[in-house]
PDB file of N, CA and C in Angstrom:
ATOM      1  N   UNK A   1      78.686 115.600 102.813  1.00  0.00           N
ATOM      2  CA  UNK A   1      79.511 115.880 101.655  1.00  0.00           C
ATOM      3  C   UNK A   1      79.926 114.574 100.983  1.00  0.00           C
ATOM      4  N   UNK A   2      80.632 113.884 101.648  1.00  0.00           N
ATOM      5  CA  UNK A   2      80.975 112.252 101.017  1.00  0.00           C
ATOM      6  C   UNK A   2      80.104 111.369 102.098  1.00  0.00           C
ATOM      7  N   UNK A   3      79.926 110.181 101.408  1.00  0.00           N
ATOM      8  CA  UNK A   3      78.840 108.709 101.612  1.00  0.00           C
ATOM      9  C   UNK A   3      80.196 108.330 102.639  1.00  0.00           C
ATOM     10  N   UNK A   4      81.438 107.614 102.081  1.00  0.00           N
ATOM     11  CA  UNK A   4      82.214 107.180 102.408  1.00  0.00           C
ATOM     12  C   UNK A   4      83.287 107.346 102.113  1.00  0.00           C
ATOM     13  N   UNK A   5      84.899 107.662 102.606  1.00  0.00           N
ATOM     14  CA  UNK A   5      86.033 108.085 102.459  1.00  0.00           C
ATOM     15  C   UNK A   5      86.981 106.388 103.097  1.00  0.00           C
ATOM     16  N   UNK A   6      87.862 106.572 102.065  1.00  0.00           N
ATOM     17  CA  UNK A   6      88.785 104.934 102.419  1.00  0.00           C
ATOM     18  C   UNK A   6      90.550 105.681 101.519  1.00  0.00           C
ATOM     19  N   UNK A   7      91.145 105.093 102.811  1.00  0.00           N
ATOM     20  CA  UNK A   7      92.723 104.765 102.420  1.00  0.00           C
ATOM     21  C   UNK A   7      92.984 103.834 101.804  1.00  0.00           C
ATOM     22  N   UNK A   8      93.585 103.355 100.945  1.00  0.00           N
ATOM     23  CA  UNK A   8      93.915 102.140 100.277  1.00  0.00           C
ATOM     24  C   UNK A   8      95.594 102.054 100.420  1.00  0.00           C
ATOM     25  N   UNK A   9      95.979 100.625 100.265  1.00  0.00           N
ATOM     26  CA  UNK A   9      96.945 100.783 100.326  1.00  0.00           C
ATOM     27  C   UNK A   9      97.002  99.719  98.713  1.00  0.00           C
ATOM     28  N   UNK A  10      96.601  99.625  97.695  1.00  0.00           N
ATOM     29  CA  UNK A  10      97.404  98.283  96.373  1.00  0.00           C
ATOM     30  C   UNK A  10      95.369  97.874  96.970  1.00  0.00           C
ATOM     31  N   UNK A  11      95.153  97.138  97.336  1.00  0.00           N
ATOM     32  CA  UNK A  11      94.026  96.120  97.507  1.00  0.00           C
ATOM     33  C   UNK A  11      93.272  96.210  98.824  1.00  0.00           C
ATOM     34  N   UNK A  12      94.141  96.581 100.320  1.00  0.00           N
ATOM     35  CA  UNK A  12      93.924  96.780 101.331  1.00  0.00           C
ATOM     36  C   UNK A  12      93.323  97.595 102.132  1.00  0.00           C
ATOM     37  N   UNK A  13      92.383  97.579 102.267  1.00  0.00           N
ATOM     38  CA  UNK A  13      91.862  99.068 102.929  1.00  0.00           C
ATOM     39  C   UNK A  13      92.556  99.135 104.649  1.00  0.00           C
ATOM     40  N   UNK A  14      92.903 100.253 104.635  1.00  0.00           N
ATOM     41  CA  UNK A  14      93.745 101.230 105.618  1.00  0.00           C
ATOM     42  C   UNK A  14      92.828 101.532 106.669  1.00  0.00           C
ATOM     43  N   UNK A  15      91.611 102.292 106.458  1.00  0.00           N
ATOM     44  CA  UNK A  15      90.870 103.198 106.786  1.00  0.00           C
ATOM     45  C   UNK A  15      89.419 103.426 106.200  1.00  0.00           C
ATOM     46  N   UNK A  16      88.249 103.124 106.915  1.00  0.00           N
ATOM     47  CA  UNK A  16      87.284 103.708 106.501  1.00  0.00           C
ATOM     48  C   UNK A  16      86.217 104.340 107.422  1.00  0.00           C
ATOM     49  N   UNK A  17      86.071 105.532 107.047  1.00  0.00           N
ATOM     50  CA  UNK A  17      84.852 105.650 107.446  1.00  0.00           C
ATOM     51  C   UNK A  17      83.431 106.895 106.351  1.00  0.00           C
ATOM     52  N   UNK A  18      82.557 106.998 107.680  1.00  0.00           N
ATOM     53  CA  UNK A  18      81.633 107.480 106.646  1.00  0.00           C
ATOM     54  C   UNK A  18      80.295 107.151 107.563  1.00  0.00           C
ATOM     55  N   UNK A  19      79.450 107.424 106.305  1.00  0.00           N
ATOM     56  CA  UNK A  19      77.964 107.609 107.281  1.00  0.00           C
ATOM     57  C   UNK A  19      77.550 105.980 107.574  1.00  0.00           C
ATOM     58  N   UNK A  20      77.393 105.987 108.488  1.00  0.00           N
ATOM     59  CA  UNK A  20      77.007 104.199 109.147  1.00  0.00           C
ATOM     60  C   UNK A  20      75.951 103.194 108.501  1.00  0.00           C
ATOM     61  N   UNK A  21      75.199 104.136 107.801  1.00  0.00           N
ATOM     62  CA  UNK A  21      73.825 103.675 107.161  1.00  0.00           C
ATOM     63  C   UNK A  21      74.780 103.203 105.945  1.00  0.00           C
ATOM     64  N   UNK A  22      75.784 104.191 105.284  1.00  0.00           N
ATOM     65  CA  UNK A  22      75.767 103.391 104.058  1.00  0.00           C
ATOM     66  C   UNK A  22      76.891 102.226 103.915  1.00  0.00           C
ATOM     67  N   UNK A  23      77.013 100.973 104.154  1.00  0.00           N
ATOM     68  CA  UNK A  23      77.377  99.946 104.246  1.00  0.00           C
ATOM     69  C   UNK A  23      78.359  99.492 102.567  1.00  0.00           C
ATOM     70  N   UNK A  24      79.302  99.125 102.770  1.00  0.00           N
ATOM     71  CA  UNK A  24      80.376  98.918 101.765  1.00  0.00           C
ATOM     72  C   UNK A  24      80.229  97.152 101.841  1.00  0.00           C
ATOM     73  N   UNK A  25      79.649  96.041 100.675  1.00  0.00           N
ATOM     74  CA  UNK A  25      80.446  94.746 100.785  1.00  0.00           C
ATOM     75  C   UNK A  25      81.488  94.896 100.083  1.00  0.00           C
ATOM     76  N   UNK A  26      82.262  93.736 100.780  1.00  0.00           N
ATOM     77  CA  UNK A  26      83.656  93.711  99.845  1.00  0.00           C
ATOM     78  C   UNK A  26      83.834  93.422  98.977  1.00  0.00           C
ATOM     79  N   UNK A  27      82.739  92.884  98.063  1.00  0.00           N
ATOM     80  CA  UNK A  27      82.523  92.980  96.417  1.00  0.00           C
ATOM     81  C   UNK A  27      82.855  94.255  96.345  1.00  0.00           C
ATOM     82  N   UNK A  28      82.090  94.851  96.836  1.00  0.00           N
ATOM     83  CA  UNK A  28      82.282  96.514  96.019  1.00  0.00           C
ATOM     84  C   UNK A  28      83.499  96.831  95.917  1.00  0.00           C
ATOM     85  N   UNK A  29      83.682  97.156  97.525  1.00  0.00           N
ATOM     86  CA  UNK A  29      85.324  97.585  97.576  1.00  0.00           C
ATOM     87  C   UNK A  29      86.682  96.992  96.805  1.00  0.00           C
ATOM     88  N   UNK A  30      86.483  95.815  96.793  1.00  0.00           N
ATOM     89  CA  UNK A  30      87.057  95.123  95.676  1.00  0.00           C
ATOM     90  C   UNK A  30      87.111  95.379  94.004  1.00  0.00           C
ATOM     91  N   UNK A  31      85.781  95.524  93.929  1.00  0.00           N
ATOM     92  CA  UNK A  31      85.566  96.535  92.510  1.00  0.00           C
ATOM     93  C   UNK A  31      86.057  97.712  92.216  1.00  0.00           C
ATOM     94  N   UNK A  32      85.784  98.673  93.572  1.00  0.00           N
ATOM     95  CA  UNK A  32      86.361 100.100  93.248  1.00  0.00           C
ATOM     96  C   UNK A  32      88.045  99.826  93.137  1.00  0.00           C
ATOM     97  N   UNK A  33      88.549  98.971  93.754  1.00  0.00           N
ATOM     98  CA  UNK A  33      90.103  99.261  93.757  1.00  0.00           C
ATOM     99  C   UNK A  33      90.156  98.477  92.823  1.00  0.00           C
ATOM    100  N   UNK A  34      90.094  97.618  91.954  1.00  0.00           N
ATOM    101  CA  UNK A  34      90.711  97.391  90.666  1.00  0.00           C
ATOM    102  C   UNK A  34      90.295  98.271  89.614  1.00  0.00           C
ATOM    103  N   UNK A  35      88.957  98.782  89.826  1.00  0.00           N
ATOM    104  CA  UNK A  35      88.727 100.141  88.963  1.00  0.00           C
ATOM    105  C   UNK A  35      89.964 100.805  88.608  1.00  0.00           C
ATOM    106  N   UNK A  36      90.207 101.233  90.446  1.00  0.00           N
ATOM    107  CA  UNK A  36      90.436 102.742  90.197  1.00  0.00           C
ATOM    108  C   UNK A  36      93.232 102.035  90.090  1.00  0.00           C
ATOM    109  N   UNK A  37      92.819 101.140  90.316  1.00  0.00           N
ATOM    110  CA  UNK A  37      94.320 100.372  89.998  1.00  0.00           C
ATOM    111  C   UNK A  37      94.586 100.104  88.404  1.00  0.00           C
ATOM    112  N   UNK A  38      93.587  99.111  88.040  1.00  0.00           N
ATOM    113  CA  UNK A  38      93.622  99.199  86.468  1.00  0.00           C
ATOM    114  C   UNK A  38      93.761 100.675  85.723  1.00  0.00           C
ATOM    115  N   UNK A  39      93.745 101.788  86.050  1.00  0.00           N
ATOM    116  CA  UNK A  39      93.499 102.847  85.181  1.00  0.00           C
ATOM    117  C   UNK A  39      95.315 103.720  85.412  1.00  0.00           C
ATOM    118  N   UNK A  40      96.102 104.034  84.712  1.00  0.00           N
ATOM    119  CA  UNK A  40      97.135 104.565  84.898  1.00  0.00           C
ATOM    120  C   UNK A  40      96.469 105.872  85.057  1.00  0.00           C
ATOM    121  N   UNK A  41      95.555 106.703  84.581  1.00  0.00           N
ATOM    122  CA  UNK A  41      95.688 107.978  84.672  1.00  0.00           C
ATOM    123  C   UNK A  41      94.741 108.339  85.764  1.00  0.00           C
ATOM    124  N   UNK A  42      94.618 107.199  86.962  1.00  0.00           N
ATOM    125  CA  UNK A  42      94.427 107.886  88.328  1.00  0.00           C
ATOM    126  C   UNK A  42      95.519 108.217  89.088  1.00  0.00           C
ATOM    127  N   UNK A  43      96.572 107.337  88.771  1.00  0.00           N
ATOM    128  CA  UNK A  43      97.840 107.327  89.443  1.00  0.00           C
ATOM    129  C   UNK A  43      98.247 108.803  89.224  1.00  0.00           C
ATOM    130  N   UNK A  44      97.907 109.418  87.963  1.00  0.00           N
ATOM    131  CA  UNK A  44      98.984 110.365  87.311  1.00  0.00           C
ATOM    132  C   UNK A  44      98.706 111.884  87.872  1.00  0.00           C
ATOM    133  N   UNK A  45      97.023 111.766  88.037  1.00  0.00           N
ATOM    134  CA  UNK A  45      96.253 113.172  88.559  1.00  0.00           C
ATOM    135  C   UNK A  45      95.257 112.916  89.421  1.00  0.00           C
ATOM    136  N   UNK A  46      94.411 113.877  90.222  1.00  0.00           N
ATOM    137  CA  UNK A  46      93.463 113.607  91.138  1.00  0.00           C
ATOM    138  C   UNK A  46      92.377 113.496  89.930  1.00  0.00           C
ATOM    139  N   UNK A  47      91.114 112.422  90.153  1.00  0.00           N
ATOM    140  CA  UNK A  47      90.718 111.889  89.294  1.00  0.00           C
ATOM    141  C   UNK A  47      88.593 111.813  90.291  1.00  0.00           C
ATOM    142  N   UNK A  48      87.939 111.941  88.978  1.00  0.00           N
ATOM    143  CA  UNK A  48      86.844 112.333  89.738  1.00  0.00           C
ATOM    144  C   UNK A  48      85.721 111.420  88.773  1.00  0.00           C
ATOM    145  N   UNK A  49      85.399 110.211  89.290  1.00  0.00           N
ATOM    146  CA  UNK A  49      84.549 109.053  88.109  1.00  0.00           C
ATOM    147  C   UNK A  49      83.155 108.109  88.485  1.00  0.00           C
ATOM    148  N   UNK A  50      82.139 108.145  87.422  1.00  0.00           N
ATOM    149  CA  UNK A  50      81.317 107.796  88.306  1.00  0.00           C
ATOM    150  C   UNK A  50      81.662 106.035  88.183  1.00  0.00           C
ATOM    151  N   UNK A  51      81.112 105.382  89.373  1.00  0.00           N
ATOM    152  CA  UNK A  51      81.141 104.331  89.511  1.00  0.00           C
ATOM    153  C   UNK A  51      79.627 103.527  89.821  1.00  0.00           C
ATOM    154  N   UNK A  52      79.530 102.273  89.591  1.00  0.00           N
ATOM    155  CA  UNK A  52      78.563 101.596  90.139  1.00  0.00           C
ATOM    156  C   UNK A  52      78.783 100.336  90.970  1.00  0.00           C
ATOM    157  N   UNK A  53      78.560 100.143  91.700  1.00  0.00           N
ATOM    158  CA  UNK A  53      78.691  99.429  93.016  1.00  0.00           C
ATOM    159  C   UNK A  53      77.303  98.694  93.653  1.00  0.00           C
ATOM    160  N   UNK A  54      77.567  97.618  92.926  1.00  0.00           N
ATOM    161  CA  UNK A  54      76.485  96.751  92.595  1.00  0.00           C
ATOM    162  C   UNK A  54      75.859  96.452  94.176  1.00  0.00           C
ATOM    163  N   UNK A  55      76.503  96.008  94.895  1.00  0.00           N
ATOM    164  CA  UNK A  55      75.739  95.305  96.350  1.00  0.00           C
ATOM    165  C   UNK A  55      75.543  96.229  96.730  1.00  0.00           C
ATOM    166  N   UNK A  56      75.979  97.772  96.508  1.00  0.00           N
ATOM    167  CA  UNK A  56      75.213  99.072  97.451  1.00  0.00           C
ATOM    168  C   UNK A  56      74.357  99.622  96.564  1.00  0.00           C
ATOM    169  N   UNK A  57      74.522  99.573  95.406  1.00  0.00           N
ATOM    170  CA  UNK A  57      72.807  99.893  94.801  1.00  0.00           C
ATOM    171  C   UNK A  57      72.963  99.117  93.133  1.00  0.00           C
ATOM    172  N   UNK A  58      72.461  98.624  93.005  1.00  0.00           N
ATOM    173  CA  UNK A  58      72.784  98.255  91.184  1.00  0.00           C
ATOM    174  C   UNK A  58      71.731  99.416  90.546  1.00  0.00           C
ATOM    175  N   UNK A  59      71.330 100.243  91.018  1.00  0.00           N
ATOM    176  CA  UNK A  59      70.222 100.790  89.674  1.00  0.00           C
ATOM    177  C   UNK A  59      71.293 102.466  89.659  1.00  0.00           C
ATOM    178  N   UNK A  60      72.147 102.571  90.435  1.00  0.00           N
ATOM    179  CA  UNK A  60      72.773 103.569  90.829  1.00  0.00           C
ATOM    180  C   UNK A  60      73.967 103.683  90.540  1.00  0.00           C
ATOM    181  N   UNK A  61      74.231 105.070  90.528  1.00  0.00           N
ATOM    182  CA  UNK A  61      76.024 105.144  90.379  1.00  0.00           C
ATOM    183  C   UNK A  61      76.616 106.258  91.513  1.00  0.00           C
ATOM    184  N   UNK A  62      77.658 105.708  91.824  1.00  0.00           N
ATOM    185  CA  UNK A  62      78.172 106.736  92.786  1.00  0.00           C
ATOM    186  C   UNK A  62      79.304 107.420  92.469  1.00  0.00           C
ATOM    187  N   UNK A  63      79.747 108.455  92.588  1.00  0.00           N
ATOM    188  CA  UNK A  63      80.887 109.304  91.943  1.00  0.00           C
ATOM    189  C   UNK A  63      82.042 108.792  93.435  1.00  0.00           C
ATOM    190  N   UNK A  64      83.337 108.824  92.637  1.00  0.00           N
ATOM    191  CA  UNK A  64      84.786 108.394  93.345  1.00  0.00           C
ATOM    192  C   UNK A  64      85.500 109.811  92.716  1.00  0.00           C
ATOM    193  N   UNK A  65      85.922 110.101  94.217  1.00  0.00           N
ATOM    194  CA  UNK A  65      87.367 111.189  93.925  1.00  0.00           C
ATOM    195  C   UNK A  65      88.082 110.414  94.731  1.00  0.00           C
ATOM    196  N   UNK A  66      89.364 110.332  93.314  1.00  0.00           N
ATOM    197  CA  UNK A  66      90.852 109.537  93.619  1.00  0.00           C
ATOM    198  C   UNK A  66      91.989 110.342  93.925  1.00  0.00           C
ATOM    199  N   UNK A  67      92.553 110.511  95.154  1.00  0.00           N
ATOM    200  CA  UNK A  67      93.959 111.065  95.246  1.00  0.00           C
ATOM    201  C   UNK A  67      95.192 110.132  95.678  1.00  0.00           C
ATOM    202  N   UNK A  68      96.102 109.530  94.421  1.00  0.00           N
ATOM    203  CA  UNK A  68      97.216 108.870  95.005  1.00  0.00           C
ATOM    204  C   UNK A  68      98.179 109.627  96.019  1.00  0.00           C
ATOM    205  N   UNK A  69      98.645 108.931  97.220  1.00  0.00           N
ATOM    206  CA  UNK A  69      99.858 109.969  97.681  1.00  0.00           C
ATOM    207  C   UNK A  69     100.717 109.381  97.555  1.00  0.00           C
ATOM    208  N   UNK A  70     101.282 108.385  97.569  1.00  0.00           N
ATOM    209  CA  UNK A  70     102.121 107.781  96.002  1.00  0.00           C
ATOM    210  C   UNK A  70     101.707 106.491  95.417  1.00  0.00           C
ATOM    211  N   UNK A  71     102.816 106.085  94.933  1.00  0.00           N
ATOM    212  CA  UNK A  71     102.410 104.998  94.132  1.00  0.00           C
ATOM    213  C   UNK A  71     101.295 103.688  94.970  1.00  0.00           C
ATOM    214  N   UNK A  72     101.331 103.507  95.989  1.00  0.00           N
ATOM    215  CA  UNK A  72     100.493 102.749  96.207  1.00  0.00           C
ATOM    216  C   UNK A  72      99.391 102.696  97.278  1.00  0.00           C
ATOM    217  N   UNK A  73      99.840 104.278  97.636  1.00  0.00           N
ATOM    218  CA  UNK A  73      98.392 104.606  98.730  1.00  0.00           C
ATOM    219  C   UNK A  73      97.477 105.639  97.997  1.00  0.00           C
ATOM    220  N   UNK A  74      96.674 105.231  98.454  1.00  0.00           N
ATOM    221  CA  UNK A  74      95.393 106.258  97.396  1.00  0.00           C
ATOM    222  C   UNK A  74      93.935 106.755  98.479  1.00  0.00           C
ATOM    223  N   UNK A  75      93.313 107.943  98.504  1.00  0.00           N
ATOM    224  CA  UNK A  75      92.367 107.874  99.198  1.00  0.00           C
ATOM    225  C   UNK A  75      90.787 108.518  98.097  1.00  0.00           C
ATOM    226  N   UNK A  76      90.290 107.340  98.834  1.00  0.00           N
ATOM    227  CA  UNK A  76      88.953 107.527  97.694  1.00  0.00           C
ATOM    228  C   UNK A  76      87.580 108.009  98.248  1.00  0.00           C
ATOM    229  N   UNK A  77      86.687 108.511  98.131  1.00  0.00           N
ATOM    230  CA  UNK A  77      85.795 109.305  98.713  1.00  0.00           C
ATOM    231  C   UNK A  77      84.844 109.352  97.571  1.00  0.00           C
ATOM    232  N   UNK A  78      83.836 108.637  98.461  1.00  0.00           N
ATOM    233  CA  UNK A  78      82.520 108.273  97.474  1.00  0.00           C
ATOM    234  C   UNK A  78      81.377 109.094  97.929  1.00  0.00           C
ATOM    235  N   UNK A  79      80.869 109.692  96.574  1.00  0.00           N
ATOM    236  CA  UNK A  79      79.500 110.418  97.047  1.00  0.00           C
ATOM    237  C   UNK A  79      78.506 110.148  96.023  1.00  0.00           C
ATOM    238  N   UNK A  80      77.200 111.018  96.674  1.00  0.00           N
ATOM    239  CA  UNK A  80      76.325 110.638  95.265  1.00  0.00           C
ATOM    240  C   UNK A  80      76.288 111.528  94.629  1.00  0.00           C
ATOM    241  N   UNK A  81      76.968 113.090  94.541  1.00  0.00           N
ATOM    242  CA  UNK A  81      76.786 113.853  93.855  1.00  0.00           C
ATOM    243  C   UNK A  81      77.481 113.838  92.782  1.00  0.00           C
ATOM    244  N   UNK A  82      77.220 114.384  91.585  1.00  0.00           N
ATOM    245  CA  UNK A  82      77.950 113.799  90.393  1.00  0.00           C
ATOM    246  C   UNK A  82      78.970 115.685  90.567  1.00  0.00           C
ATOM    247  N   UNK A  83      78.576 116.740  91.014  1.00  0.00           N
ATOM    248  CA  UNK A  83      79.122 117.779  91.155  1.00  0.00           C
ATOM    249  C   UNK A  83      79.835 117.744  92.432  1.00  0.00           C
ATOM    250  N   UNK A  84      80.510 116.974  92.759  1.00  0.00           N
ATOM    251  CA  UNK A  84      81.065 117.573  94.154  1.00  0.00           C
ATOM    252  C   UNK A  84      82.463 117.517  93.577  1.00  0.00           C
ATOM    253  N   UNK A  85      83.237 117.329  92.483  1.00  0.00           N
ATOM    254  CA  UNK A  85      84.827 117.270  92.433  1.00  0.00           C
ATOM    255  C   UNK A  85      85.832 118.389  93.322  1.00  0.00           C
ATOM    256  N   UNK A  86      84.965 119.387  93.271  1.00  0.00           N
ATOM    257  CA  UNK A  86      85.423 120.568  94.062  1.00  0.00           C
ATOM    258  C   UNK A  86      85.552 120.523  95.505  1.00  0.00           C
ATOM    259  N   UNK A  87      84.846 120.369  95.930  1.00  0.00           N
ATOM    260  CA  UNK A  87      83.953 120.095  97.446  1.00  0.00           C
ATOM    261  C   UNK A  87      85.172 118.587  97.788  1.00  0.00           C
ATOM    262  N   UNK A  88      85.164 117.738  97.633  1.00  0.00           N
ATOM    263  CA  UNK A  88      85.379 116.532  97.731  1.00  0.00           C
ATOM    264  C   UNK A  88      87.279 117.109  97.324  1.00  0.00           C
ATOM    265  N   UNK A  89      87.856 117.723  96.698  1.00  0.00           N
ATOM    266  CA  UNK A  89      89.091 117.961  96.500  1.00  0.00           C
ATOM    267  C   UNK A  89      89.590 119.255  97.963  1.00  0.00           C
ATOM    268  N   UNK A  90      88.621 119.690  98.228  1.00  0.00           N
ATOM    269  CA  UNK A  90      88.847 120.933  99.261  1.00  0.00           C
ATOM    270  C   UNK A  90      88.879 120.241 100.485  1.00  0.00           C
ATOM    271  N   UNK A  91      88.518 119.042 100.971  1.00  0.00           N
ATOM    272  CA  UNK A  91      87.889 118.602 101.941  1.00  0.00           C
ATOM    273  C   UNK A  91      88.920 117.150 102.170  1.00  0.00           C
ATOM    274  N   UNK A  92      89.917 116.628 101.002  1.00  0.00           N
ATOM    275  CA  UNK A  92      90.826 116.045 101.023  1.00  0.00           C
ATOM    276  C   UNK A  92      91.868 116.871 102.236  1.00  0.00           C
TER     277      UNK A  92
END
């Protein structure tokens, strides 16, 4: 269902896991959280966006579902399906 699922805490990752094959550098992860920090209206609602994440594929994009549980913890869950918002919100 999801590639990879992560706690954030502001910049920090909390928590990750996910399928072993697919490997996160911390470029990326670094990318996704100022993505998904720069944007006020992830904070505001659960939020479902595609992303690209260059050191895990540059020709590719991977979809992020964002749920803040407050202001500065957030859990993000990356897949490749561009339809899973549902799936990926049920499974939160």
């Amino acid at each position: 269902m999801f590639l990879r699922a992560m706690i954030l805490v502001n910049f920090q990752v909390i928590s990750l896991v996910g399928a072993q094959k697919a490997t996160l550098h911390p470029d990326d992860i670094l990318l996704l959280a100022n993505f998904i920090l720069s944007s006020e209206s992830f904070r505001t609602s659960e939020s479902f966006s595609p992303i690209c994440l260059p050191r895990y594929n540059p020709m590719a994009f991977l979809y992020a579902y964002v749920h803040f549980f407050d202001e500065n913890t957030y859990l993000t869950l990356l897949t490749p399906r561009s339809d899973a918002f549902f799936d990926l919100k049920d499974s939160r």
